[in-house]
C-alpha atoms as a PDB file:
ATOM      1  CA  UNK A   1     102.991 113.582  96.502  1.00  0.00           C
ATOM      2  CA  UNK A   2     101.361 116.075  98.782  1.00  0.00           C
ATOM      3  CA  UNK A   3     102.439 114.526 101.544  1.00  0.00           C
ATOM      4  CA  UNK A   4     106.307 114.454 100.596  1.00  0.00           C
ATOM      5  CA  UNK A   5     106.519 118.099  99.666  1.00  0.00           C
ATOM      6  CA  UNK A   6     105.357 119.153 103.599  1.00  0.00           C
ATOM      7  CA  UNK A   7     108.242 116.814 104.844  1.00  0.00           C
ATOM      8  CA  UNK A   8     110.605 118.275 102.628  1.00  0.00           C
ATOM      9  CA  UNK A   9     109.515 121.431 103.975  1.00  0.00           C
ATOM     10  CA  UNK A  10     109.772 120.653 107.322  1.00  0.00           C
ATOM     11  CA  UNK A  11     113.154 119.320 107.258  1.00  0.00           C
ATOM     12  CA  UNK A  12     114.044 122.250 105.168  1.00  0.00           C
ATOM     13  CA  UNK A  13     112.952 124.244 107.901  1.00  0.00           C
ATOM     14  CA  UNK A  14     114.251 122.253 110.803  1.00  0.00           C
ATOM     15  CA  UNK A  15     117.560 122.219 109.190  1.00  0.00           C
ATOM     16  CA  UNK A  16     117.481 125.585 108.547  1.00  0.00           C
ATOM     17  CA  UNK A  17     116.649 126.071 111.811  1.00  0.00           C
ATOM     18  CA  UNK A  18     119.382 123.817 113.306  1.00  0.00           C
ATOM     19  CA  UNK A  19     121.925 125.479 111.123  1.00  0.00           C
ATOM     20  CA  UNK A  20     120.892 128.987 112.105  1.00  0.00           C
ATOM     21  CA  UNK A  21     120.996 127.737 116.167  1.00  0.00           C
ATOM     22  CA  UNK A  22     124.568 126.081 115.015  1.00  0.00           C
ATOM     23  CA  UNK A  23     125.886 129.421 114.029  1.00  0.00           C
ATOM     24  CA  UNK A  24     124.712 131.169 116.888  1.00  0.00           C
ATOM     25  CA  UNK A  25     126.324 128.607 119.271  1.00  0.00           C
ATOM     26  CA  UNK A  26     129.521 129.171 117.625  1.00  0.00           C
ATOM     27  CA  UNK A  27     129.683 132.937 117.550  1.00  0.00           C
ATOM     28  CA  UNK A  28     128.624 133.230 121.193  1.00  0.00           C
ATOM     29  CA  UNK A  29     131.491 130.320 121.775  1.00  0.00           C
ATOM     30  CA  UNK A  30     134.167 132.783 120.319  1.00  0.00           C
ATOM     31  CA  UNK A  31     133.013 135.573 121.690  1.00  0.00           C
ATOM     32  CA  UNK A  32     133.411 134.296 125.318  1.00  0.00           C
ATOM     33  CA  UNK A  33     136.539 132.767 124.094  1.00  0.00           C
ATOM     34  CA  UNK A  34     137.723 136.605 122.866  1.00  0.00           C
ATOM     35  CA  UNK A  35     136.024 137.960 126.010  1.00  0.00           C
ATOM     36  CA  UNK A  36     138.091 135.500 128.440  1.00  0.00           C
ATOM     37  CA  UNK A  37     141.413 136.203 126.490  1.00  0.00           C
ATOM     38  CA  UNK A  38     140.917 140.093 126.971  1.00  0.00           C
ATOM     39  CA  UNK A  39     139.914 139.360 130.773  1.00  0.00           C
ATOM     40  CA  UNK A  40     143.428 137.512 131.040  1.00  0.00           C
ATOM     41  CA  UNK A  41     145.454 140.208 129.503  1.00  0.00           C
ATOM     42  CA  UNK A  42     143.940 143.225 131.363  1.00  0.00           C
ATOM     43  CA  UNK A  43     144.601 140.903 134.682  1.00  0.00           C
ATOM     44  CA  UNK A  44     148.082 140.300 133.823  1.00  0.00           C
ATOM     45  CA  UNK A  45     148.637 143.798 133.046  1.00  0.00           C
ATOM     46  CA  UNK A  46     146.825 144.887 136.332  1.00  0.00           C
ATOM     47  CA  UNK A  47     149.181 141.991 138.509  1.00  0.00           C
ATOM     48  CA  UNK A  48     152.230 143.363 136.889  1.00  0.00           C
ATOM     49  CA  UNK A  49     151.213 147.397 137.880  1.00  0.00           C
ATOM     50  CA  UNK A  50     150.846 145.986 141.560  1.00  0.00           C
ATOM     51  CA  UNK A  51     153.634 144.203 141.206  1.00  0.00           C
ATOM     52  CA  UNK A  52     155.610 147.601 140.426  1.00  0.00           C
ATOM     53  CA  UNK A  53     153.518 149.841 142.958  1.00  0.00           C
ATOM     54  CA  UNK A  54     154.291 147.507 145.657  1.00  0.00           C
ATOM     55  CA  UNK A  55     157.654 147.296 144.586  1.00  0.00           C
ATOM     56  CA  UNK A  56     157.077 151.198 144.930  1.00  0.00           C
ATOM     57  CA  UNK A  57     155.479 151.262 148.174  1.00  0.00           C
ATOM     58  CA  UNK A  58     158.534 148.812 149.941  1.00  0.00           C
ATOM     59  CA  UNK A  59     161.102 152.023 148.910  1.00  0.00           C
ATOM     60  CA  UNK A  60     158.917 155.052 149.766  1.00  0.00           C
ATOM     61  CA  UNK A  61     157.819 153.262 153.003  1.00  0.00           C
ATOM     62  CA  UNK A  62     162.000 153.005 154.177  1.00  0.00           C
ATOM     63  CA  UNK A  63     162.404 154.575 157.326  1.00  0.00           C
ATOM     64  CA  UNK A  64     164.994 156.435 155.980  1.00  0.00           C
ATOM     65  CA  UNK A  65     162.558 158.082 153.648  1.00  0.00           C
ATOM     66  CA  UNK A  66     160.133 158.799 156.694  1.00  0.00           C
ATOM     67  CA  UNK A  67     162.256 160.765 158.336  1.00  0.00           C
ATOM     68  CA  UNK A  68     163.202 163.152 155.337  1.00  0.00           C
ATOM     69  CA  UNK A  69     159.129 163.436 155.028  1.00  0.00           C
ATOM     70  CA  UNK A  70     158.987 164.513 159.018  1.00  0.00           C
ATOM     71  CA  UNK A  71     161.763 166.668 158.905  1.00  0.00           C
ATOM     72  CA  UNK A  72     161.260 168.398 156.005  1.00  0.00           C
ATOM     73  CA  UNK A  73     157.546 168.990 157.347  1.00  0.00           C
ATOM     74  CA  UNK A  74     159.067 170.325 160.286  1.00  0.00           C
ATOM     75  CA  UNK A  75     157.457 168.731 162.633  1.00  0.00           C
ATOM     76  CA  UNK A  76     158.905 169.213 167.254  1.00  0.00           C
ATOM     77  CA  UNK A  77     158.637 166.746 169.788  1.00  0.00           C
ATOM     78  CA  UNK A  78     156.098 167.113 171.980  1.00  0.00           C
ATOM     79  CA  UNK A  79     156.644 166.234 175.565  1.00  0.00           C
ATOM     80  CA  UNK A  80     153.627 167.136 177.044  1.00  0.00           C
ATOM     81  CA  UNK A  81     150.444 166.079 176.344  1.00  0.00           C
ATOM     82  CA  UNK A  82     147.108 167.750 177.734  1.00  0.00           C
ATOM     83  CA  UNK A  83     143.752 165.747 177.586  1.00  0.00           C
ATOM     84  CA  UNK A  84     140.856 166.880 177.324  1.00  0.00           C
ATOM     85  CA  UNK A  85     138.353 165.919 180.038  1.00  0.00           C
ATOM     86  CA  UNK A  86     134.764 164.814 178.512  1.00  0.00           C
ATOM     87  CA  UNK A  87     131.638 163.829 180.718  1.00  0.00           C
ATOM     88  CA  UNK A  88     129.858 160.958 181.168  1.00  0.00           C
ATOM     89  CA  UNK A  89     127.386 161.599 178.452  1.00  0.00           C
ATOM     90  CA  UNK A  90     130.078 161.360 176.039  1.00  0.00           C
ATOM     91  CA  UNK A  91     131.414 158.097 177.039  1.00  0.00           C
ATOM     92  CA  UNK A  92     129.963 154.821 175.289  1.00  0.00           C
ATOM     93  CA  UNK A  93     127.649 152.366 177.342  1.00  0.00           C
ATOM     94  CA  UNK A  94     126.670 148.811 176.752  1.00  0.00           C
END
């Protein structure tokens, strides 16, 4: 009689056990499988803001608009150009 009680009480507590490690595996299963679904969404939120900055980029970056920038900067033409001379100390050697 002795002896059936401690099995019963270790497959109590093994099952226990194995439920309580069952559970566990489960939650951490949908909570990577909540964690990837968030992951996705911020991505294909992300993808479609490059999408639209690029899409912004192509239209600022129109030559057309460059030269309203330059102009309205006020920028001359510069024909000459004066260098300025350095010594050898400053030059790079292998």
């Amino acid at each position: 009689m002795r002896k059936i009680k401690i099995y019963l009480t270790i497959i109590s507590v093994l099952t226990i056990s194995f439920l309580g490690l069952y559970f566990y595996q489960i939650q951490e299963l949908v909570r990577g499988s909540y964690l990837l679904s968030n992951t996705q969404k911020d991505f294909l939120k992300i993808e479609t803001e490059n999408l639209s900055f690029s899409q912004q980029n192509v239209e600022n970056s129109s030559l057309a608009k460059i030269e309203e920038e330059v102009l309205a900067l006020n920028f001359i033409k510069n024909d000459r150009i004066k260098y300025i001379p350095l010594s050898n100390d400053y030059l790079v050697r292998k």
